[in-house]
C-alpha atoms as a PDB file:
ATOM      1  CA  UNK A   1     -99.229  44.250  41.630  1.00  0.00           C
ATOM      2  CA  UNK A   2    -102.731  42.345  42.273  1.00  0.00           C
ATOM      3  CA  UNK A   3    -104.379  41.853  39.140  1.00  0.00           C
ATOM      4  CA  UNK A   4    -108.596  41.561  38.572  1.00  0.00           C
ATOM      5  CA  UNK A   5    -110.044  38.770  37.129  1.00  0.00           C
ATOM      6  CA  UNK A   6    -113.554  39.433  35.293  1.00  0.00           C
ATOM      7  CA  UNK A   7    -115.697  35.879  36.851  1.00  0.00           C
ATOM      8  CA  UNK A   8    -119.222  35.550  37.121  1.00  0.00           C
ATOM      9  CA  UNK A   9    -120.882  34.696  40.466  1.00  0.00           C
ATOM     10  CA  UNK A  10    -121.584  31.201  40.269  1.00  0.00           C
ATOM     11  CA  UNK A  11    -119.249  28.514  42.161  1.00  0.00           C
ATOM     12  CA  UNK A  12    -118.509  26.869  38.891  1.00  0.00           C
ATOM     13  CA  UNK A  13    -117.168  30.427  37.514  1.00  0.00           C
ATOM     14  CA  UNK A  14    -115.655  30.654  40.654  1.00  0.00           C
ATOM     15  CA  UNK A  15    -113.692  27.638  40.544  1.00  0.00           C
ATOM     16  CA  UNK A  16    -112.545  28.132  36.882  1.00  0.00           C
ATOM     17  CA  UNK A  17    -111.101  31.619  38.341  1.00  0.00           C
ATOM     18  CA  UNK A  18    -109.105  29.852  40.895  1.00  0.00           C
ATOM     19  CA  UNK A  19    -107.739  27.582  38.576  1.00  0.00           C
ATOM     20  CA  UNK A  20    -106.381  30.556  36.202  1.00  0.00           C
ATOM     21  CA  UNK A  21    -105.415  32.448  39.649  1.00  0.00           C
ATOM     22  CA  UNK A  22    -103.034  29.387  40.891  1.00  0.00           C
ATOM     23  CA  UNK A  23    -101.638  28.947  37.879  1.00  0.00           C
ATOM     24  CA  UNK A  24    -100.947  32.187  36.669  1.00  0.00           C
ATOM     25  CA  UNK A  25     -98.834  32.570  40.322  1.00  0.00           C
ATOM     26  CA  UNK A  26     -99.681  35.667  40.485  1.00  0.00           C
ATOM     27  CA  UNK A  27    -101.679  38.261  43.194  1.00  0.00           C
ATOM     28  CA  UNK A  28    -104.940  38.291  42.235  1.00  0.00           C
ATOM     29  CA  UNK A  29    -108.337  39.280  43.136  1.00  0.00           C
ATOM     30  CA  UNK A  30    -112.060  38.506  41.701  1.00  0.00           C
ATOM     31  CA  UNK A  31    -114.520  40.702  40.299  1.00  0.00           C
ATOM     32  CA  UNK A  32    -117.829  39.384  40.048  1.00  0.00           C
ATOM     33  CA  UNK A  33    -119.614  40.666  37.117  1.00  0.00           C
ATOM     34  CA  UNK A  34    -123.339  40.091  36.773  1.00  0.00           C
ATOM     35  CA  UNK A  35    -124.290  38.907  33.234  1.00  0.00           C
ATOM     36  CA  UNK A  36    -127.460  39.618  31.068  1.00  0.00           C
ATOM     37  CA  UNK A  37    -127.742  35.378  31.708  1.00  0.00           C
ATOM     38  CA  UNK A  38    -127.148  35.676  35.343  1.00  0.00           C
ATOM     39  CA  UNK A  39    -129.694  38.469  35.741  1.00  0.00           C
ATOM     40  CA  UNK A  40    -132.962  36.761  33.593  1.00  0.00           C
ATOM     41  CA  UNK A  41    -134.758  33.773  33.997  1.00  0.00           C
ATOM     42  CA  UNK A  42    -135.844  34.256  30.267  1.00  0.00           C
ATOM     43  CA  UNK A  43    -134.677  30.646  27.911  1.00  0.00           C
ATOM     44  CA  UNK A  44    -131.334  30.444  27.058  1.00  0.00           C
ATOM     45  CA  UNK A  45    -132.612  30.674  23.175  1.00  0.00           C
ATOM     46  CA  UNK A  46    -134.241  33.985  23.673  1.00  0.00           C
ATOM     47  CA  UNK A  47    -131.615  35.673  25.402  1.00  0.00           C
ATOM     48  CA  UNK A  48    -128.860  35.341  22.142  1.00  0.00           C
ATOM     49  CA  UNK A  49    -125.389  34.349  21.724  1.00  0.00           C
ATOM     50  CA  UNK A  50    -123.124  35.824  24.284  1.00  0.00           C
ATOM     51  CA  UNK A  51    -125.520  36.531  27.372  1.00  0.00           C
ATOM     52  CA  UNK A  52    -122.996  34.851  29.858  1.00  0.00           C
ATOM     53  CA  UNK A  53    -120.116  36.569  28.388  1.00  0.00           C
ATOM     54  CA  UNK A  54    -120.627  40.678  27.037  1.00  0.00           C
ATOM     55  CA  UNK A  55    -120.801  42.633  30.639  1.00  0.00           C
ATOM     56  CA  UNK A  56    -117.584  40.673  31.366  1.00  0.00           C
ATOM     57  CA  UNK A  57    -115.909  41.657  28.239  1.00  0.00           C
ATOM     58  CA  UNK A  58    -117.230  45.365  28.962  1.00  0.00           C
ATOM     59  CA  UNK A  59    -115.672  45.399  31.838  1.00  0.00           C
ATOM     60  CA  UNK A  60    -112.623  44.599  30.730  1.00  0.00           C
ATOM     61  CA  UNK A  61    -112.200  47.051  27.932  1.00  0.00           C
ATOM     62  CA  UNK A  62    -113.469  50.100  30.411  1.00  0.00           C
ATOM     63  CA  UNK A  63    -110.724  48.473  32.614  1.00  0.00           C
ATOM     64  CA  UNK A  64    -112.820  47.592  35.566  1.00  0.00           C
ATOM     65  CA  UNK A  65    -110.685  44.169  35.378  1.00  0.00           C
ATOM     66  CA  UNK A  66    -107.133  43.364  33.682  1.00  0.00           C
ATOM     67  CA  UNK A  67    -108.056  39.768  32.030  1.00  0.00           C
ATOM     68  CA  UNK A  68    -111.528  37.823  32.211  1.00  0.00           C
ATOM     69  CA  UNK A  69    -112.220  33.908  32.575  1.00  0.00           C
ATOM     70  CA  UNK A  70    -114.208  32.252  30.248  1.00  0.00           C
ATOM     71  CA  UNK A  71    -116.115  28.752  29.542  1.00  0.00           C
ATOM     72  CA  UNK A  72    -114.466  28.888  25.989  1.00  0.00           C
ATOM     73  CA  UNK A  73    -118.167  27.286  24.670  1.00  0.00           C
ATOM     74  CA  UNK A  74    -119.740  30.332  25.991  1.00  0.00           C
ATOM     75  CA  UNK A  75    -117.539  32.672  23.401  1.00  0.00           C
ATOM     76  CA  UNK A  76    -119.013  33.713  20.798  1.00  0.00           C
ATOM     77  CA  UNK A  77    -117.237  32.799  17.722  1.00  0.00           C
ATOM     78  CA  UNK A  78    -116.537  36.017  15.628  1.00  0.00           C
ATOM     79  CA  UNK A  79    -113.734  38.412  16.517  1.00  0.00           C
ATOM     80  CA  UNK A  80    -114.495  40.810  20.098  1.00  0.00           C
ATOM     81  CA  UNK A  81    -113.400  44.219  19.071  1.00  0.00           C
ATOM     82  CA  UNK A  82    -110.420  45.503  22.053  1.00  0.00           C
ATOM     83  CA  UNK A  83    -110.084  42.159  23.223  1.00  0.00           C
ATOM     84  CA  UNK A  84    -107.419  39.181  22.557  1.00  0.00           C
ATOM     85  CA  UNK A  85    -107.413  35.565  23.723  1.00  0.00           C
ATOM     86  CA  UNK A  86    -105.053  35.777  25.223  1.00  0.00           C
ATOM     87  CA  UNK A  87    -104.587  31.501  26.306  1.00  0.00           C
ATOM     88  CA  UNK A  88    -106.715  28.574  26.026  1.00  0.00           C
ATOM     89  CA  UNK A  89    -106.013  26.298  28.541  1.00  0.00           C
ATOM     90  CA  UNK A  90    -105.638  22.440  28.437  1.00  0.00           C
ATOM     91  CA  UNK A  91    -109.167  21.068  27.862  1.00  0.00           C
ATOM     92  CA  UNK A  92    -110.828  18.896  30.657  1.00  0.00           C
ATOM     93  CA  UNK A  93    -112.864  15.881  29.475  1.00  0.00           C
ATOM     94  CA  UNK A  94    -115.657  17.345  27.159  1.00  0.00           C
ATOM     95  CA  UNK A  95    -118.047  15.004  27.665  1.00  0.00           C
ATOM     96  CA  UNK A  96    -121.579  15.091  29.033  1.00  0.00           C
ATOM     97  CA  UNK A  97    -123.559  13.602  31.693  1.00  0.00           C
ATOM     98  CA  UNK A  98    -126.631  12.710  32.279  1.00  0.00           C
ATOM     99  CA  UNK A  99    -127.588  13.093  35.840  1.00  0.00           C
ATOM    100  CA  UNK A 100    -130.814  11.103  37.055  1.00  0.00           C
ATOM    101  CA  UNK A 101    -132.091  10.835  40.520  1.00  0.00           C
ATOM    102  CA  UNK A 102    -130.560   6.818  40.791  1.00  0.00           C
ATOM    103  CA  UNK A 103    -127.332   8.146  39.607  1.00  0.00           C
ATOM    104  CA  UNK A 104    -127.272   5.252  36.723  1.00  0.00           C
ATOM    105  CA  UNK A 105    -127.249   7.191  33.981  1.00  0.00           C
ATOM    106  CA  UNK A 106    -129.055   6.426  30.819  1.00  0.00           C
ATOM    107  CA  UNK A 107    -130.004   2.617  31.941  1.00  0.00           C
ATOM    108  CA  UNK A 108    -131.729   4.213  34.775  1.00  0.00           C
ATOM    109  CA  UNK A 109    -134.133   6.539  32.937  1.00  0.00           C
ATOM    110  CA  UNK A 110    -137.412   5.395  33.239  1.00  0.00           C
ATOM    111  CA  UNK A 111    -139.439   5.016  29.885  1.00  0.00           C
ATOM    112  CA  UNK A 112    -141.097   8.787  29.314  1.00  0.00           C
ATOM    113  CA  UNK A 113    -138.871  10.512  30.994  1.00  0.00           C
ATOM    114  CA  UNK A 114    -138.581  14.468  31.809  1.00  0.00           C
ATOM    115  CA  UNK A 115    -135.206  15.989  31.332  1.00  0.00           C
ATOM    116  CA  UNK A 116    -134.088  19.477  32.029  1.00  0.00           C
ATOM    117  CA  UNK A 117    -131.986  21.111  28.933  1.00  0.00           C
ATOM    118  CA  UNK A 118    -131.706  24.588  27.171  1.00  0.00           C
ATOM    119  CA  UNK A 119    -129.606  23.256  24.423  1.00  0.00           C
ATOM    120  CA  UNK A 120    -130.716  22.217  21.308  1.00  0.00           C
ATOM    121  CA  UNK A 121    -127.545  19.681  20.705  1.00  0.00           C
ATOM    122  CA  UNK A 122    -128.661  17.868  23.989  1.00  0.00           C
ATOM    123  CA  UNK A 123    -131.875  17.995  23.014  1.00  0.00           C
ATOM    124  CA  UNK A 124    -131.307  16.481  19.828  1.00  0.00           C
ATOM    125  CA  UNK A 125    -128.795  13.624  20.423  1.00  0.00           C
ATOM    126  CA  UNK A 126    -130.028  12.420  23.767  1.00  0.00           C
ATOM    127  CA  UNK A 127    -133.975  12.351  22.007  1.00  0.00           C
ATOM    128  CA  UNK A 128    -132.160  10.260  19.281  1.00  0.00           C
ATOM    129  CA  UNK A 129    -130.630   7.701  21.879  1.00  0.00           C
ATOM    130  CA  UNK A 130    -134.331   7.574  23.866  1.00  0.00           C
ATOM    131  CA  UNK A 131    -137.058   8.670  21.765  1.00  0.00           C
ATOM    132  CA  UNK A 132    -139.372   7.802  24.419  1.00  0.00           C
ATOM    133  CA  UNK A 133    -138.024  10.707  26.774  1.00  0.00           C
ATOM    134  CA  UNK A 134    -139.424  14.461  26.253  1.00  0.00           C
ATOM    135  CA  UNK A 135    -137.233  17.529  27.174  1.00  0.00           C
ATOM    136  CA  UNK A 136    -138.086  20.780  28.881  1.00  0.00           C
ATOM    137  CA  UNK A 137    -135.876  23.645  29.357  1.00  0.00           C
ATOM    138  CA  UNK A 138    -134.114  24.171  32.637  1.00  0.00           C
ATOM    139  CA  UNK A 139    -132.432  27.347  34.177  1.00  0.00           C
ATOM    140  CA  UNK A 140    -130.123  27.838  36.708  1.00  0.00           C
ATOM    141  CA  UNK A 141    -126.033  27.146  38.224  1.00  0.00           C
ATOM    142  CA  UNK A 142    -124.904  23.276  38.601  1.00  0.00           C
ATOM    143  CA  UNK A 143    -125.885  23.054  42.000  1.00  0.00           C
ATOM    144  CA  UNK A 144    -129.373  24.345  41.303  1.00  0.00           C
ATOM    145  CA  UNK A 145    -129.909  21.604  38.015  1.00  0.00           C
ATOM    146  CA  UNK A 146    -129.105  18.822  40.154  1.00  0.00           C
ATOM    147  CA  UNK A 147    -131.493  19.845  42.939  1.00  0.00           C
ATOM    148  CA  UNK A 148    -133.991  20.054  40.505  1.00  0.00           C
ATOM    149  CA  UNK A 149    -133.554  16.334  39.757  1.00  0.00           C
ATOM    150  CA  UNK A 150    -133.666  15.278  43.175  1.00  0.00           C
ATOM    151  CA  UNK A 151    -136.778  17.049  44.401  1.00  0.00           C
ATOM    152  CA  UNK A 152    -138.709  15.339  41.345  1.00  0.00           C
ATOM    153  CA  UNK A 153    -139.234  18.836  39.333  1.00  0.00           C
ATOM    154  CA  UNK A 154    -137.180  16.656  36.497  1.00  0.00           C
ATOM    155  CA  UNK A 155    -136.480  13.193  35.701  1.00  0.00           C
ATOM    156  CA  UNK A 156    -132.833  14.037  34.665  1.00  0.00           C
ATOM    157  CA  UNK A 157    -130.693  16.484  33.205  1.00  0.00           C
ATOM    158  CA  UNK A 158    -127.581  16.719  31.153  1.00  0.00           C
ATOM    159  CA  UNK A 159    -124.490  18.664  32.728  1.00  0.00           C
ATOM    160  CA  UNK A 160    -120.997  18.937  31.006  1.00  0.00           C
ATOM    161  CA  UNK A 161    -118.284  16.552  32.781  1.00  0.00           C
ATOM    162  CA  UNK A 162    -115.620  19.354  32.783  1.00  0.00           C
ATOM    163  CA  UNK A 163    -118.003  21.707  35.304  1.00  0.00           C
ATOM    164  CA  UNK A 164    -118.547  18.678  37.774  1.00  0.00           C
ATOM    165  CA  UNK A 165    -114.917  18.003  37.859  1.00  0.00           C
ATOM    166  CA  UNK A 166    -114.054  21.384  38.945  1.00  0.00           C
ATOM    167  CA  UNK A 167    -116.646  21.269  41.222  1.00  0.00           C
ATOM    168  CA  UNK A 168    -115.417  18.392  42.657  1.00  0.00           C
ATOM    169  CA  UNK A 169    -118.577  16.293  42.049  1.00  0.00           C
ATOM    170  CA  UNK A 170    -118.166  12.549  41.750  1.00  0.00           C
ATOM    171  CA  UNK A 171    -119.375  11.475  38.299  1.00  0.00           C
ATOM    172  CA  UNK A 172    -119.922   7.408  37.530  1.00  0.00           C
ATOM    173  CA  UNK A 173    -118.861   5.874  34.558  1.00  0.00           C
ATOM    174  CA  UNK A 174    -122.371   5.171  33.525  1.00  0.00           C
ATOM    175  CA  UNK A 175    -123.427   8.313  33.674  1.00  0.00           C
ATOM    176  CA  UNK A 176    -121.131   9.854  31.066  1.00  0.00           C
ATOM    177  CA  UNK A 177    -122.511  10.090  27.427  1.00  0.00           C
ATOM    178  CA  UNK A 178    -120.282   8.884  24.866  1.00  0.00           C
ATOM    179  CA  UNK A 179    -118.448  11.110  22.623  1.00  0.00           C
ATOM    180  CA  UNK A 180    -120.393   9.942  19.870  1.00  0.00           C
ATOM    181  CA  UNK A 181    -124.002   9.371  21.366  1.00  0.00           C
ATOM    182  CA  UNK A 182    -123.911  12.902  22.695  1.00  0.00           C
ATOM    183  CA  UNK A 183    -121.036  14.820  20.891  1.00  0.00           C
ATOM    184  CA  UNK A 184    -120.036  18.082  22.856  1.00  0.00           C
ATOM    185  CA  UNK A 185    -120.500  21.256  22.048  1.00  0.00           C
ATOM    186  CA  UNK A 186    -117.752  23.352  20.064  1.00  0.00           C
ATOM    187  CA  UNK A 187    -115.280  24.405  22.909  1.00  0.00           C
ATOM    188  CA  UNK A 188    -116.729  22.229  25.719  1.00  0.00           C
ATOM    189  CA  UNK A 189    -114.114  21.879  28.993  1.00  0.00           C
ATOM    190  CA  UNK A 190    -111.974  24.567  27.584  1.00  0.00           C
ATOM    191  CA  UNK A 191    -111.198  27.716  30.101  1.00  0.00           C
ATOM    192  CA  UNK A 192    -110.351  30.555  27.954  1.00  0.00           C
ATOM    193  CA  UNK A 193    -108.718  34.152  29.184  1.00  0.00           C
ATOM    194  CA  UNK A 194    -109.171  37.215  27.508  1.00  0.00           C
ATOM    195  CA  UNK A 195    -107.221  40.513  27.797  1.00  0.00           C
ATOM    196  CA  UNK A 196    -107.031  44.171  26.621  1.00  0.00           C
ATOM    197  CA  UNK A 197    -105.564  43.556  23.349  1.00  0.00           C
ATOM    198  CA  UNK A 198    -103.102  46.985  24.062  1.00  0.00           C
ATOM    199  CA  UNK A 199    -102.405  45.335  27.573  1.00  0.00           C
ATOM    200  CA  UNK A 200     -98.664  43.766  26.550  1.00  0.00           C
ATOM    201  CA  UNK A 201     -97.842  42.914  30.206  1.00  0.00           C
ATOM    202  CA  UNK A 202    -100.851  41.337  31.111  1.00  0.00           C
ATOM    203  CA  UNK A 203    -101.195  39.366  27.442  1.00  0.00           C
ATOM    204  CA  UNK A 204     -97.625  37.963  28.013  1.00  0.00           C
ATOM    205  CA  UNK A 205     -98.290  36.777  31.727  1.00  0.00           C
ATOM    206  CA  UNK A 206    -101.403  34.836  30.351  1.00  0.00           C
ATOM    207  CA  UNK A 207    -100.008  33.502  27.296  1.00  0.00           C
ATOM    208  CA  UNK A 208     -97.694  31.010  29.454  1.00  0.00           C
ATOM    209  CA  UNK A 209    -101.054  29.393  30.370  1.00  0.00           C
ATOM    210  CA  UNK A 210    -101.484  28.680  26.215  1.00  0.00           C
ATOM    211  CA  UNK A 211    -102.137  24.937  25.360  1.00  0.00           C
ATOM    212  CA  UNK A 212    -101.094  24.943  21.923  1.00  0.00           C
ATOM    213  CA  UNK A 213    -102.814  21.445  21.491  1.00  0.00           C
ATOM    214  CA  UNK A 214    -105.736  22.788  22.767  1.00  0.00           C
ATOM    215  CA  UNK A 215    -105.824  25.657  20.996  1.00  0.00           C
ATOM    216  CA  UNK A 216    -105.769  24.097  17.729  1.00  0.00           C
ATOM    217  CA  UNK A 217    -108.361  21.385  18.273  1.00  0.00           C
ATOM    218  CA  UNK A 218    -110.898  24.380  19.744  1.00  0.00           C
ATOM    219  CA  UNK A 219    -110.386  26.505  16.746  1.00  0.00           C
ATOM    220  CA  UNK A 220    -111.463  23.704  14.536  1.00  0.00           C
ATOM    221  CA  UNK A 221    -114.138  23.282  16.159  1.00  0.00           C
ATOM    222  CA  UNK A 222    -115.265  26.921  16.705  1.00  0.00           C
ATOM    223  CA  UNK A 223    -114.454  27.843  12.952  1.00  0.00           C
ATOM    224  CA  UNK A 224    -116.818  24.758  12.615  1.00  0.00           C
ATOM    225  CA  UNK A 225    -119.552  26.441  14.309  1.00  0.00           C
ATOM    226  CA  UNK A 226    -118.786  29.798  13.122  1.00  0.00           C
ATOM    227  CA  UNK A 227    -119.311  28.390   8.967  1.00  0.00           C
ATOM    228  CA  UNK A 228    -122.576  26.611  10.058  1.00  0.00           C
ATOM    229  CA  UNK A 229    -124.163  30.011  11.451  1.00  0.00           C
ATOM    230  CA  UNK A 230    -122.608  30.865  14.670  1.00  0.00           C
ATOM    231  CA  UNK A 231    -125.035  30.023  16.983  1.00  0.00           C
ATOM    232  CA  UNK A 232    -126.202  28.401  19.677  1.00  0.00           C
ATOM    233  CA  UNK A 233    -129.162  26.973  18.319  1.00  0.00           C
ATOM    234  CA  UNK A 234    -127.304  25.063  15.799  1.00  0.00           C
ATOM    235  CA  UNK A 235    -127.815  21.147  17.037  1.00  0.00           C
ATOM    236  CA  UNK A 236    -124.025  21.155  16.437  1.00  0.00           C
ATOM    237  CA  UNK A 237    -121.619  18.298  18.000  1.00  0.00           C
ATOM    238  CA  UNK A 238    -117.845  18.833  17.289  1.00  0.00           C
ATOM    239  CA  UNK A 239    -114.777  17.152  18.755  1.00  0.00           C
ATOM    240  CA  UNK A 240    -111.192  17.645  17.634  1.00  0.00           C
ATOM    241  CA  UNK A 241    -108.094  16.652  19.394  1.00  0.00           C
ATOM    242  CA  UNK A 242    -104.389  15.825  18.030  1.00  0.00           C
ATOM    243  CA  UNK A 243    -103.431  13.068  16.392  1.00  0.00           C
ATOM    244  CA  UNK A 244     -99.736  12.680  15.155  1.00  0.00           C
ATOM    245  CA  UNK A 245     -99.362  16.374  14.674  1.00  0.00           C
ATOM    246  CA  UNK A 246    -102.273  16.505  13.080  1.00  0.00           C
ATOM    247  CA  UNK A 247    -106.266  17.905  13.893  1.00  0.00           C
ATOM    248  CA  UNK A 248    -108.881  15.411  13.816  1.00  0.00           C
ATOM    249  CA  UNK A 249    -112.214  16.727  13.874  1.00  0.00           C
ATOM    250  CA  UNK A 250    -115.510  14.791  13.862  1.00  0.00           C
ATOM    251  CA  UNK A 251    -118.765  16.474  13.567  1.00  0.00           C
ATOM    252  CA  UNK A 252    -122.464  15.243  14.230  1.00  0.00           C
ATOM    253  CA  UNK A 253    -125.593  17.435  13.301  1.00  0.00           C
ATOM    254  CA  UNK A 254    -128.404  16.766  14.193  1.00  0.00           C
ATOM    255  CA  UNK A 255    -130.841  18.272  11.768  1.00  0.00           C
ATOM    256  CA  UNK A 256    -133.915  15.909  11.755  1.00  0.00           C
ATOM    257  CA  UNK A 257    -131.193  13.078  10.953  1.00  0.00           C
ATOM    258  CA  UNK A 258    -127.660  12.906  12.623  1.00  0.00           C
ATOM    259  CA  UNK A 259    -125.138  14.037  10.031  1.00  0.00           C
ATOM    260  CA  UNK A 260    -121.918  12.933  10.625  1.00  0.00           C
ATOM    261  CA  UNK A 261    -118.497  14.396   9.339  1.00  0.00           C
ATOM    262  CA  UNK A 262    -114.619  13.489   9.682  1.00  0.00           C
ATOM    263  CA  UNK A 263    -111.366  15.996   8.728  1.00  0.00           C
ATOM    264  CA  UNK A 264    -108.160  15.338   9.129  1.00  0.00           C
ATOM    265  CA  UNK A 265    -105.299  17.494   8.304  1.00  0.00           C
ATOM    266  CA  UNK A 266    -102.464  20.081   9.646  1.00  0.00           C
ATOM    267  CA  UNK A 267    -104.519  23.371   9.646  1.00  0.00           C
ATOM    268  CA  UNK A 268    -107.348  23.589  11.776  1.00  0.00           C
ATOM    269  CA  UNK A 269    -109.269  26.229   9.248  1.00  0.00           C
ATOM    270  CA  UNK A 270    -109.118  23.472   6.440  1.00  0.00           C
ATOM    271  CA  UNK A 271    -109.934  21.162   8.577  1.00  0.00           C
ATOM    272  CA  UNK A 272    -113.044  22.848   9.984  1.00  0.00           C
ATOM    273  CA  UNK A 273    -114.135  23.536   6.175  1.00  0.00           C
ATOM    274  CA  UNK A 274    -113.936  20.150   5.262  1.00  0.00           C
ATOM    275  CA  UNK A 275    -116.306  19.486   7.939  1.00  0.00           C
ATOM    276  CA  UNK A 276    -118.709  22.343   7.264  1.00  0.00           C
ATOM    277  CA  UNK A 277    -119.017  21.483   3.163  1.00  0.00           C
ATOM    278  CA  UNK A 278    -119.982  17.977   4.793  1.00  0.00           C
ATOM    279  CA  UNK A 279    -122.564  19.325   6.336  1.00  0.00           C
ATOM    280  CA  UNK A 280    -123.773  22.116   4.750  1.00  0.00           C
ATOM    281  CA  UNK A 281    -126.330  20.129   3.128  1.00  0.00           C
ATOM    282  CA  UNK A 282    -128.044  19.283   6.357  1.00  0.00           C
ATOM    283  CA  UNK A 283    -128.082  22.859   7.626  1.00  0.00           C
ATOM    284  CA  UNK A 284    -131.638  24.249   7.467  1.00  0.00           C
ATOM    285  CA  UNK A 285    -131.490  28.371   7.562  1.00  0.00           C
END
């Protein structure tokens, strides 16, 4: 039995499918699915939550495909209706990086600086480390960003550590953000795999790929997201991990001021709330 895997095009969706494929041990074969994302130039903001992610999960409930591979951050957070997550699996580094033509990272970016990013958070935090440096909104795969960069259209541009990784792109220490200067987004470096949620074989396959720590620390942080508004707009920084047993979670938000919160605790609901009633007073609707 071969089974389809749901991927975008790009060779960073690519990759992430491999890594599913070679674990999972399995025959397998990719479906490309083009995305509302993948088929616009239109901004990120305008095109809503779930643009990289709803043709995929279409295809999988009219059963074009048997499971689909996602960048867990690109999930939206409520409940998809036929579908189970099926496993989350262990979390690269979440961290981001800030890619400048000298490759030196944030010492190298020259006063007034131009640097390509779509995401409010990025926007936010990095314009709080160097007021001096203005943003514009970039489009476009990993490969495409970076060439951006080096023909001059940009100045810099922030890329998420996990996706060069996979990609096999060499990445300095200076040029990584720290978790606190630039905290990542809910879900950042997680791969997450949906299925049918009638599909018992399939679901039970995938679930061997589960990282339960994983798991945990992305639920705070999506349940996070989720009681702040559920959006990709919200200038929300979350980072949980396991401690002793137990979920950490820090939070930054970056609503004119950075907001910071810290949870602790064994349930990563609680935890997440803790967070949120933190916060909540910083949230502008």
């Amino acid at each position: 039995m071969t089974l389809r895997i749901g991927t975008r095009g790009s060779d960073l969706a690519r990759a992430q499918t491999t890594l599913v494929a070679e674990a999972l041990g399995v025959e397998v074969t990719a479906v490309v699915v083009r995305t509302a994302g993948d088929a616009t130039d239109r901004p990120i903001a305008e095109l809503g939550d779930g643009a990289f992610v709803t043709a995929i999960e279409d295809a999988l409930r009219r059963g074009d495909i048997d499971l689909a591979v996602h960048s867990l951050k690109d999930l939206p957070t409520e409940d998809r209706p036929g579908l189970v997550l099926a496993a989350i699996l262990e979390r690269e580094d979440p961290r981001d990086v800030l890619v400048t033509r000298a490759r030196g990272g944030i010492e190298s970016l020259a006063q007034g600086a131009v640097v390509g990013t779509s995401s409010p958070r990025r926007d936010a935090f990095l314009r709080a480390l160097r007021p001096d440096v203005a943003t514009r909104p970039i489009r476009g795969n990993v490969d495409t960003r970076i060439a951006k960069v080096r023909s001059g259209e940009y100045d810099a541009t922030v890329l998420a550590l996990a996706g060069l990784r996979r990609l096999g792109i060499a990445v300095g220490p200076a040029e990584v953000l720290g978790l606190s200067d630039c905290p990542p987004a809910p879900g950042q470096g997680a791969l997450a795999v949906q299925c049918r949620a009638g599909d018992r074989p399939t679901i039970e396959l995938v679930a061997r790929l589960d990282h339960v720590a994983t798991r945990r620390a992305v639920e705070a942080e999506r349940e996070l997201l989720r009681l702040l508004g559920a959006s990709c707009e919200v200038p929300l920084g979350a980072w949980a991990r396991i401690e002793d047993g137990l979920v950490v979670l820090d939070a930054s938000l970056a609503s004119g001021a950075i907001v910071r919160a810290h949870a602790r605790g064994a349930e990563p609901l609680a935890v997440a709330r803790e967070c949120a009633d933190a916060l909540g007073g910083a949230v502008r609707v």
